[in-house]
PDB file of N, CA and C in Angstrom:
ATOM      1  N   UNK A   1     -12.419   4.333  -5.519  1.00  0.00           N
ATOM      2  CA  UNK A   1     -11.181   4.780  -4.939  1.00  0.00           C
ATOM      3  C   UNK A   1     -10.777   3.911  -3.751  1.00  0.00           C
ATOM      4  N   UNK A   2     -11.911   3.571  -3.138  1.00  0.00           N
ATOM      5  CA  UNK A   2     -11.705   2.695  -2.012  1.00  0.00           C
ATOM      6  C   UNK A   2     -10.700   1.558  -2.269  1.00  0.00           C
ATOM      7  N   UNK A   3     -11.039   0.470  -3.433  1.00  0.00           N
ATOM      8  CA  UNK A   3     -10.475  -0.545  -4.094  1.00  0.00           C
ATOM      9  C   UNK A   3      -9.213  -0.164  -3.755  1.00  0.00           C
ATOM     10  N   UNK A   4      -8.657   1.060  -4.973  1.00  0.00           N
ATOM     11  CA  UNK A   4      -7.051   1.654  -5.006  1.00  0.00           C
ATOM     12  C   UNK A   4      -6.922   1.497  -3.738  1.00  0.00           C
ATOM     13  N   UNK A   5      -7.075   1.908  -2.615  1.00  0.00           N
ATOM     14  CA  UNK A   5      -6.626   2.389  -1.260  1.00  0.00           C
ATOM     15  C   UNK A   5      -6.440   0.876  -0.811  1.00  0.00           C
ATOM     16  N   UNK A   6      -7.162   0.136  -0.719  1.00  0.00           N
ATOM     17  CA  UNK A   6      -6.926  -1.191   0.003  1.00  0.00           C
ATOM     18  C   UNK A   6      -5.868  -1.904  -0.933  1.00  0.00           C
ATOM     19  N   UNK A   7      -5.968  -1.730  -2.394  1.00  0.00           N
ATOM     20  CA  UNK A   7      -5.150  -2.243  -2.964  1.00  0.00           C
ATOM     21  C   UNK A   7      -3.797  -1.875  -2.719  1.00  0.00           C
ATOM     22  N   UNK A   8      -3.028  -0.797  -2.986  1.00  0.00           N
ATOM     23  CA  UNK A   8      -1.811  -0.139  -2.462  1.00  0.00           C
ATOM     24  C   UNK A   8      -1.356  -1.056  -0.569  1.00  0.00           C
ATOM     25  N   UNK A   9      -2.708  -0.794  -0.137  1.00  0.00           N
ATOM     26  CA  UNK A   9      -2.116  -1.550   1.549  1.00  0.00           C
ATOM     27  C   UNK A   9      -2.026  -2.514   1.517  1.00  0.00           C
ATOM     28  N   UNK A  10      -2.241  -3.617   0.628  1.00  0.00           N
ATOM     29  CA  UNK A  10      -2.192  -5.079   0.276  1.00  0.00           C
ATOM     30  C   UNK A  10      -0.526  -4.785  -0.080  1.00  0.00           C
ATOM     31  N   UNK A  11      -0.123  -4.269  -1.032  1.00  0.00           N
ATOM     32  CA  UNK A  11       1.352  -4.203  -1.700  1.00  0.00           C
ATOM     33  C   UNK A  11       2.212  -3.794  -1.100  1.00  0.00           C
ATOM     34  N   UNK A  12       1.668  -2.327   0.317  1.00  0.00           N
ATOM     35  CA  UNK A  12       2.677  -1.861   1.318  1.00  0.00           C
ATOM     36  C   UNK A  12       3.033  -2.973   2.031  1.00  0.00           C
ATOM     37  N   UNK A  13       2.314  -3.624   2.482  1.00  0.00           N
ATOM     38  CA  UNK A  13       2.200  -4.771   3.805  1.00  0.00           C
ATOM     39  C   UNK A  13       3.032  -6.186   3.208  1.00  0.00           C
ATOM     40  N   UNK A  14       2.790  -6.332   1.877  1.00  0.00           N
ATOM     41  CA  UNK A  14       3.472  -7.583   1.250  1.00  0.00           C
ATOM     42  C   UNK A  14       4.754  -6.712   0.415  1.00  0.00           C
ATOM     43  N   UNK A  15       5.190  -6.112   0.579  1.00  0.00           N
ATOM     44  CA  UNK A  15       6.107  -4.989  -0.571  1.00  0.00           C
ATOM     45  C   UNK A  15       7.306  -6.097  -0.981  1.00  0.00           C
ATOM     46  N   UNK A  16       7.893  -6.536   0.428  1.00  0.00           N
ATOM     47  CA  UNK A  16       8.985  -7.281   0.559  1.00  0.00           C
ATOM     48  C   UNK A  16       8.939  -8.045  -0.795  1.00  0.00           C
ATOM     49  N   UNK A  17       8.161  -9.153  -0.146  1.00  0.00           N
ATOM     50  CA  UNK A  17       7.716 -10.208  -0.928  1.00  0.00           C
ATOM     51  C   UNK A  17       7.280  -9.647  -2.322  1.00  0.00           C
ATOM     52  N   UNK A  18       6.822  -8.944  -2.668  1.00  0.00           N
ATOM     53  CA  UNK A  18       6.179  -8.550  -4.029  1.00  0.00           C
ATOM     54  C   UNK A  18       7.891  -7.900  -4.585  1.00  0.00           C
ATOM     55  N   UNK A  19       8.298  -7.099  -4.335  1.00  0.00           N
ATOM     56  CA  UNK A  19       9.547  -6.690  -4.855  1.00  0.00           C
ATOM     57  C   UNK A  19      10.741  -7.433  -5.414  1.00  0.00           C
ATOM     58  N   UNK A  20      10.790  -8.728  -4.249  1.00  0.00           N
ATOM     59  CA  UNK A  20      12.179  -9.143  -4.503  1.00  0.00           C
ATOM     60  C   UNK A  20      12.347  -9.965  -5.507  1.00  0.00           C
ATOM     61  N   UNK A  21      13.629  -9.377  -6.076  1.00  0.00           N
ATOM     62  CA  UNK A  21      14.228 -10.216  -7.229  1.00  0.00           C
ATOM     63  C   UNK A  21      13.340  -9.248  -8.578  1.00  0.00           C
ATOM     64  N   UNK A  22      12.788  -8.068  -8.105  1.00  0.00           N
ATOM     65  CA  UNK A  22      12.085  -7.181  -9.355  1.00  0.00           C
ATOM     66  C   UNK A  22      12.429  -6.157  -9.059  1.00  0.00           C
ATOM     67  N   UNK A  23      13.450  -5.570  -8.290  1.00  0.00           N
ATOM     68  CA  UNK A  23      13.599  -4.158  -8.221  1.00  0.00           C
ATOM     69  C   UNK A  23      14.033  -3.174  -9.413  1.00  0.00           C
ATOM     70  N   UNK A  24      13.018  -1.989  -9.257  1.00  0.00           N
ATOM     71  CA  UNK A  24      13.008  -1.268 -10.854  1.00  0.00           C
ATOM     72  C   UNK A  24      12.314  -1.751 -11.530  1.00  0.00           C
ATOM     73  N   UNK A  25      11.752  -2.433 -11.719  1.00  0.00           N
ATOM     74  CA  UNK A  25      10.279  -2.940 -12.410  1.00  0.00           C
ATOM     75  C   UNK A  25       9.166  -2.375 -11.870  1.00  0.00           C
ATOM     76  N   UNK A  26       7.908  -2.671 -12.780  1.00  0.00           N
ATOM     77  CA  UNK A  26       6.942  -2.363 -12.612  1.00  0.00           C
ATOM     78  C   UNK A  26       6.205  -3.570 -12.269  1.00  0.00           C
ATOM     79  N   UNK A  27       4.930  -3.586 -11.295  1.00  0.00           N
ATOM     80  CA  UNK A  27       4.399  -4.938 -11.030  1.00  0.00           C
ATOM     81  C   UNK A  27       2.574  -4.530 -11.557  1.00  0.00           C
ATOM     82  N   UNK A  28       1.769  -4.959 -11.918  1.00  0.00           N
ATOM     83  CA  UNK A  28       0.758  -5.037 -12.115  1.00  0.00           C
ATOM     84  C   UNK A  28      -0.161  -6.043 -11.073  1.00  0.00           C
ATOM     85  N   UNK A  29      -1.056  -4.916 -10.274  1.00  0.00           N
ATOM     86  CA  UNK A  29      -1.694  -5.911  -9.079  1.00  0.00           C
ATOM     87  C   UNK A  29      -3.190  -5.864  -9.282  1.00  0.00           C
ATOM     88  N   UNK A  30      -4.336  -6.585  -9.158  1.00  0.00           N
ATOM     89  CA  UNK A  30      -5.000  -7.186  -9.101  1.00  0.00           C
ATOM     90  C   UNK A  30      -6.249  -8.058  -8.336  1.00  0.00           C
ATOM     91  N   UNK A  31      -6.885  -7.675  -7.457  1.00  0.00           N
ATOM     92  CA  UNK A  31      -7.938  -8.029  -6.642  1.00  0.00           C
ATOM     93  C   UNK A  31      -6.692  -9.460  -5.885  1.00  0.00           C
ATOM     94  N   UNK A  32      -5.572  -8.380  -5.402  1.00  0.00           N
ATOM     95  CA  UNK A  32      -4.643  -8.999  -4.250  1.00  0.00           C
ATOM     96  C   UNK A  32      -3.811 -10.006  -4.584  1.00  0.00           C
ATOM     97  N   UNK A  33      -3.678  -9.543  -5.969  1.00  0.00           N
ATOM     98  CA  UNK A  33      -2.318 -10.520  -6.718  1.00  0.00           C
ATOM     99  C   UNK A  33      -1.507 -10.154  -7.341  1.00  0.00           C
ATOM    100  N   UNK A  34      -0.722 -10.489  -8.069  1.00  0.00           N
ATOM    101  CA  UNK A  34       0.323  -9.906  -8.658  1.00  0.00           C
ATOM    102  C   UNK A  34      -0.366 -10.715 -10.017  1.00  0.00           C
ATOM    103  N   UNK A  35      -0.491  -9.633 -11.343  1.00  0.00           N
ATOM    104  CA  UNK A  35      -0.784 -10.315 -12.673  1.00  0.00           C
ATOM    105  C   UNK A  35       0.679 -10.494 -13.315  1.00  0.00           C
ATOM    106  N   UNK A  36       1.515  -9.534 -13.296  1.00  0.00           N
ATOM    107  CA  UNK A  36       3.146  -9.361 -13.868  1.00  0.00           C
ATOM    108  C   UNK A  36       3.622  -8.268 -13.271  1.00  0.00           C
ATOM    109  N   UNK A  37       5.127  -8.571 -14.162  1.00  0.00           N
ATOM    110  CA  UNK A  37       6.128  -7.379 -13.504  1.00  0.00           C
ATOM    111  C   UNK A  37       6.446  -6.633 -15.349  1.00  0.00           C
ATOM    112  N   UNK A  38       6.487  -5.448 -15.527  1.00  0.00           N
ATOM    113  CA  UNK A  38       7.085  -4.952 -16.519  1.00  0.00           C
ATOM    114  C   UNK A  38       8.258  -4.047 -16.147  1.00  0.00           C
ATOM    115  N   UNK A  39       8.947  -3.576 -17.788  1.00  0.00           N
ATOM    116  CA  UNK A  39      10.027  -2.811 -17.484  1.00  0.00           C
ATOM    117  C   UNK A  39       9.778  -1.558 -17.226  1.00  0.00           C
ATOM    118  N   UNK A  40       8.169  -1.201 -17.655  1.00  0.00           N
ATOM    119  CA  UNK A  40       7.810   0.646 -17.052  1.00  0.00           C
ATOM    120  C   UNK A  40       6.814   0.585 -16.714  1.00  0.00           C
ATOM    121  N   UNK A  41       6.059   1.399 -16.415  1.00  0.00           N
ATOM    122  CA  UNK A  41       4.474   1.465 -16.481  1.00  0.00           C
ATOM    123  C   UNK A  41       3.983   1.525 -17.596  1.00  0.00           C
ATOM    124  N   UNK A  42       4.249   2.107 -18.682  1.00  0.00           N
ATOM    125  CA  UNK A  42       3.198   1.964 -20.059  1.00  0.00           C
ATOM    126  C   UNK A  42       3.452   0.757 -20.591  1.00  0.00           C
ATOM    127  N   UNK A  43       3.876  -0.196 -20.373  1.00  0.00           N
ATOM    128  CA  UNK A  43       3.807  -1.488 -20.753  1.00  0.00           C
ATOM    129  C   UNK A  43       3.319  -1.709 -19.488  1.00  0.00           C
ATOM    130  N   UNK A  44       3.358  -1.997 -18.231  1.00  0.00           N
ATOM    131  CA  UNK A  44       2.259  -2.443 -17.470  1.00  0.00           C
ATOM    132  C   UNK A  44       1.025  -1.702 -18.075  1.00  0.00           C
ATOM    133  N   UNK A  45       0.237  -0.781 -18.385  1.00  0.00           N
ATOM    134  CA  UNK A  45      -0.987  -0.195 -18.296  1.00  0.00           C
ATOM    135  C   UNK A  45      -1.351  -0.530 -20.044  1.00  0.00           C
ATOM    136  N   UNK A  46      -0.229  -0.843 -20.802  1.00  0.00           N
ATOM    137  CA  UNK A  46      -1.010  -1.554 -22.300  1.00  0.00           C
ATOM    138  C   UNK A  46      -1.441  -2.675 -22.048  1.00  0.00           C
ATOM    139  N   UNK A  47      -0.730  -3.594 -21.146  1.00  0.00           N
ATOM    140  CA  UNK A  47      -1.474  -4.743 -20.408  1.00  0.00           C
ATOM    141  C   UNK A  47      -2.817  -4.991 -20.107  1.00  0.00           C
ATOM    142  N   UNK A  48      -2.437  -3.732 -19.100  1.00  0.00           N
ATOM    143  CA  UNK A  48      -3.944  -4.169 -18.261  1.00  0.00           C
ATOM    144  C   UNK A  48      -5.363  -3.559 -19.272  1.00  0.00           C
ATOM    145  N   UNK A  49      -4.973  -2.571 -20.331  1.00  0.00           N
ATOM    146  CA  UNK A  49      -6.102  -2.110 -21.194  1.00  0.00           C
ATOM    147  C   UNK A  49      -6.167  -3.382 -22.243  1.00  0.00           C
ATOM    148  N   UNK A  50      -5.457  -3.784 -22.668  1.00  0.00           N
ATOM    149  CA  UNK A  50      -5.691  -5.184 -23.334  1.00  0.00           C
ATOM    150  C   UNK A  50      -6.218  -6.359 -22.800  1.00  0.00           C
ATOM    151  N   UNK A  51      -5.848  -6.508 -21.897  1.00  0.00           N
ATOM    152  CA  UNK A  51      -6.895  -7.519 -20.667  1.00  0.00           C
ATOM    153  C   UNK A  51      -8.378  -6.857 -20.484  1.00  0.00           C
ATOM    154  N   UNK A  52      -8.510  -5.702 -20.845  1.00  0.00           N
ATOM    155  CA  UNK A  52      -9.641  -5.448 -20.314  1.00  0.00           C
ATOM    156  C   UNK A  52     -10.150  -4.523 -19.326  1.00  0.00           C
ATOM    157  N   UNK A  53      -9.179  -4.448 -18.103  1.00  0.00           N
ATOM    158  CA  UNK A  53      -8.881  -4.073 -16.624  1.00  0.00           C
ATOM    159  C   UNK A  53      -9.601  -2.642 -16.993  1.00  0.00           C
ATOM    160  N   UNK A  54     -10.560  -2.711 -15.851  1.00  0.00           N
ATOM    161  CA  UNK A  54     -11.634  -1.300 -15.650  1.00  0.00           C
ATOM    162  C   UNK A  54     -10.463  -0.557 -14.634  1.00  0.00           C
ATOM    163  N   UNK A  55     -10.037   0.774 -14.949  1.00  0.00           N
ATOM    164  CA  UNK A  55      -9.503   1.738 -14.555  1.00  0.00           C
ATOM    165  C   UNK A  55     -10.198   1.754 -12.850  1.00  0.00           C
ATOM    166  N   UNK A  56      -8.797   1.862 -11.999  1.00  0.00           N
ATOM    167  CA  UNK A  56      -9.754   1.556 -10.330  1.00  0.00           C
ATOM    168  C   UNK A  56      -9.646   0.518  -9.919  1.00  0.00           C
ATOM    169  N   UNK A  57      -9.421  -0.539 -10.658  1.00  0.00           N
ATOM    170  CA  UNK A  57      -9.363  -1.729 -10.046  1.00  0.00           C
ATOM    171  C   UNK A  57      -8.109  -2.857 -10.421  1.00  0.00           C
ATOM    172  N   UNK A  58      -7.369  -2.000 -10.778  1.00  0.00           N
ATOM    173  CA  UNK A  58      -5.817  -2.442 -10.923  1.00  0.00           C
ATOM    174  C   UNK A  58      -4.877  -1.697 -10.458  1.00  0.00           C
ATOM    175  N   UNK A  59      -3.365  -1.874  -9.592  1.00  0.00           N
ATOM    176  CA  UNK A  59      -2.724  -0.867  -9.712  1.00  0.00           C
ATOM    177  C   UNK A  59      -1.572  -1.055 -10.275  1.00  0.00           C
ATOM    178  N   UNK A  60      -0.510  -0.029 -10.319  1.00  0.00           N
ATOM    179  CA  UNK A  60       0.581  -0.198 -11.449  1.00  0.00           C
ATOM    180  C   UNK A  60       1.323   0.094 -10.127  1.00  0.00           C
ATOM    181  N   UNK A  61       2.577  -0.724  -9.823  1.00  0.00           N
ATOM    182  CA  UNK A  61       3.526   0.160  -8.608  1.00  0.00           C
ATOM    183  C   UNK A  61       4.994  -0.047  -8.666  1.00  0.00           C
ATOM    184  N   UNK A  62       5.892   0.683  -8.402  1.00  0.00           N
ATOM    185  CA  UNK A  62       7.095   0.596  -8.931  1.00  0.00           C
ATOM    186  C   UNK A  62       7.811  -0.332  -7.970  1.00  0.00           C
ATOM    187  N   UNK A  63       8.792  -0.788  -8.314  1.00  0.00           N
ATOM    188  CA  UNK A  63       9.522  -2.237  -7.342  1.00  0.00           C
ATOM    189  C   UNK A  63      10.284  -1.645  -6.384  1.00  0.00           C
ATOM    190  N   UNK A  64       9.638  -0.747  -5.537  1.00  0.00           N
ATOM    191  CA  UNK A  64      11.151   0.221  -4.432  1.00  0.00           C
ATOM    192  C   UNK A  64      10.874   0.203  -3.487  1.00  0.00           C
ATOM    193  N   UNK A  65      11.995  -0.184  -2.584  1.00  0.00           N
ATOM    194  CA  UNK A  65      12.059  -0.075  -1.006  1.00  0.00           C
ATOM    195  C   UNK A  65      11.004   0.786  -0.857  1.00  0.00           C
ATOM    196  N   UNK A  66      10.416   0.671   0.734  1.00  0.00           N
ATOM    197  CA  UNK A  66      10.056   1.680   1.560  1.00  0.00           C
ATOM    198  C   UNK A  66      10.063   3.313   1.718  1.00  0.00           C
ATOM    199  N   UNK A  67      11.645   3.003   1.886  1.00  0.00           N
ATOM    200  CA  UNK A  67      12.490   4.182   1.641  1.00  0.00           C
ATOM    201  C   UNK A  67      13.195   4.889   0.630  1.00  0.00           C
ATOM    202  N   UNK A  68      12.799   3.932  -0.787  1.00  0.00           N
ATOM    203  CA  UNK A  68      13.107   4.766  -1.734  1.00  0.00           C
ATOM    204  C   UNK A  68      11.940   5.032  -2.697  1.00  0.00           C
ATOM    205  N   UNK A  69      10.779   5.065  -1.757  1.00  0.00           N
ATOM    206  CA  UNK A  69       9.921   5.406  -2.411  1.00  0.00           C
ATOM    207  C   UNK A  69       9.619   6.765  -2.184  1.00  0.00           C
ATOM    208  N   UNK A  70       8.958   7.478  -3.716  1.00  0.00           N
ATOM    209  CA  UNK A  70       8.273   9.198  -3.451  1.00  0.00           C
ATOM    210  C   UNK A  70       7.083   9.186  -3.940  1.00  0.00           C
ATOM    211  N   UNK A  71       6.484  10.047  -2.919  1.00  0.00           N
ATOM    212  CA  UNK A  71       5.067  10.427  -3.431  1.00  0.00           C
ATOM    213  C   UNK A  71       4.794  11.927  -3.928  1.00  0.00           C
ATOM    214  N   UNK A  72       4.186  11.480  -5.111  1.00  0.00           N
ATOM    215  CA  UNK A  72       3.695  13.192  -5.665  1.00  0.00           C
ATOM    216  C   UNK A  72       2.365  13.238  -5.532  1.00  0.00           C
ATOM    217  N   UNK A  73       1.908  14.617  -5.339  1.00  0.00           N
ATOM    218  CA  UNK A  73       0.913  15.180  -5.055  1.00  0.00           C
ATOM    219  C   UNK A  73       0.688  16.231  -6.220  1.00  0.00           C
ATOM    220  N   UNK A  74      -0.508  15.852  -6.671  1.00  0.00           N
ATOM    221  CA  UNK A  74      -0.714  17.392  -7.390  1.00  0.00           C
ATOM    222  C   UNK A  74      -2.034  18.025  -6.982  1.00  0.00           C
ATOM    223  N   UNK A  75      -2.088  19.710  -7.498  1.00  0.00           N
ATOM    224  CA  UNK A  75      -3.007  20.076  -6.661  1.00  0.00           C
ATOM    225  C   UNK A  75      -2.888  21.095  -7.971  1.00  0.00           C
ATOM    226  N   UNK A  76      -4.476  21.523  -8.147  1.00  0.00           N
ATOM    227  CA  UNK A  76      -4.769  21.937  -9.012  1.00  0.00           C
ATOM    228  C   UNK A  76      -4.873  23.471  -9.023  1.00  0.00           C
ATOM    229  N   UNK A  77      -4.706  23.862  -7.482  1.00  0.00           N
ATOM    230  CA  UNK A  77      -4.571  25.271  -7.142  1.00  0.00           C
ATOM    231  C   UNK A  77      -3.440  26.011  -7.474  1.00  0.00           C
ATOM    232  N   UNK A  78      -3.309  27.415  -8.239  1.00  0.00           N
ATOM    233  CA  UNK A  78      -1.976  27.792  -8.228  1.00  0.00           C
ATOM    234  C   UNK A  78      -2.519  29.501  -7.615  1.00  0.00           C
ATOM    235  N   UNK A  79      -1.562  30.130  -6.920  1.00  0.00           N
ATOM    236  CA  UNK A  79      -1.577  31.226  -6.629  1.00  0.00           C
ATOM    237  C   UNK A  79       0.043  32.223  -7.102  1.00  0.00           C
ATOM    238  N   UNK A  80      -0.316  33.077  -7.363  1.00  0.00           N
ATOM    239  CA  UNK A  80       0.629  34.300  -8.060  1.00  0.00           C
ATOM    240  C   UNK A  80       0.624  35.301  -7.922  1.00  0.00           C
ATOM    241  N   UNK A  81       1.560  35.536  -6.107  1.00  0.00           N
ATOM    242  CA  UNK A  81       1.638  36.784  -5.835  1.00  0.00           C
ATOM    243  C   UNK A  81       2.471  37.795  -5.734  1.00  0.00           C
TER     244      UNK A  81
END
């Protein structure tokens, strides 16, 4: 998990640069590189399972500003009262 985590702060910190001229794409990253850009994620992630890529040590991230980015959370707890 660690990997993911440093990986994502590699892509926050370079976002600019990794984004431009790909916005709305998908980018496929890599022990701090960029491998490609696709048009979704399941074509980035048929990629990276055809390459090989051990789950954890790739990430898939969408081409969006800062600010037009969202994060989801899921949580496996539900309560019903």
């Amino acid at each position: 998990m660690a990997n993911l985590d440093n990986l994502y702060r590699w892509f926050d910190e370079n976002r600019n640069e990794i984004i431009d001229g790909h916005e709305g794409e998908h980018v496929l990253l890599k022990d701090r590189a960029i491998i490609s850009y696709f048009p979704d994620d399941n074509a980035a992630l048929e990629y990276a399972r055809n390459s090989k890529f051990i789950m954890g040590e790739f990430l898939i991230q969408e081409c969006v500003s800062k600010d037009e980015e969202c994060m989801y959370y899921y949580n496996e707890a539900v309560n019903f009262g």
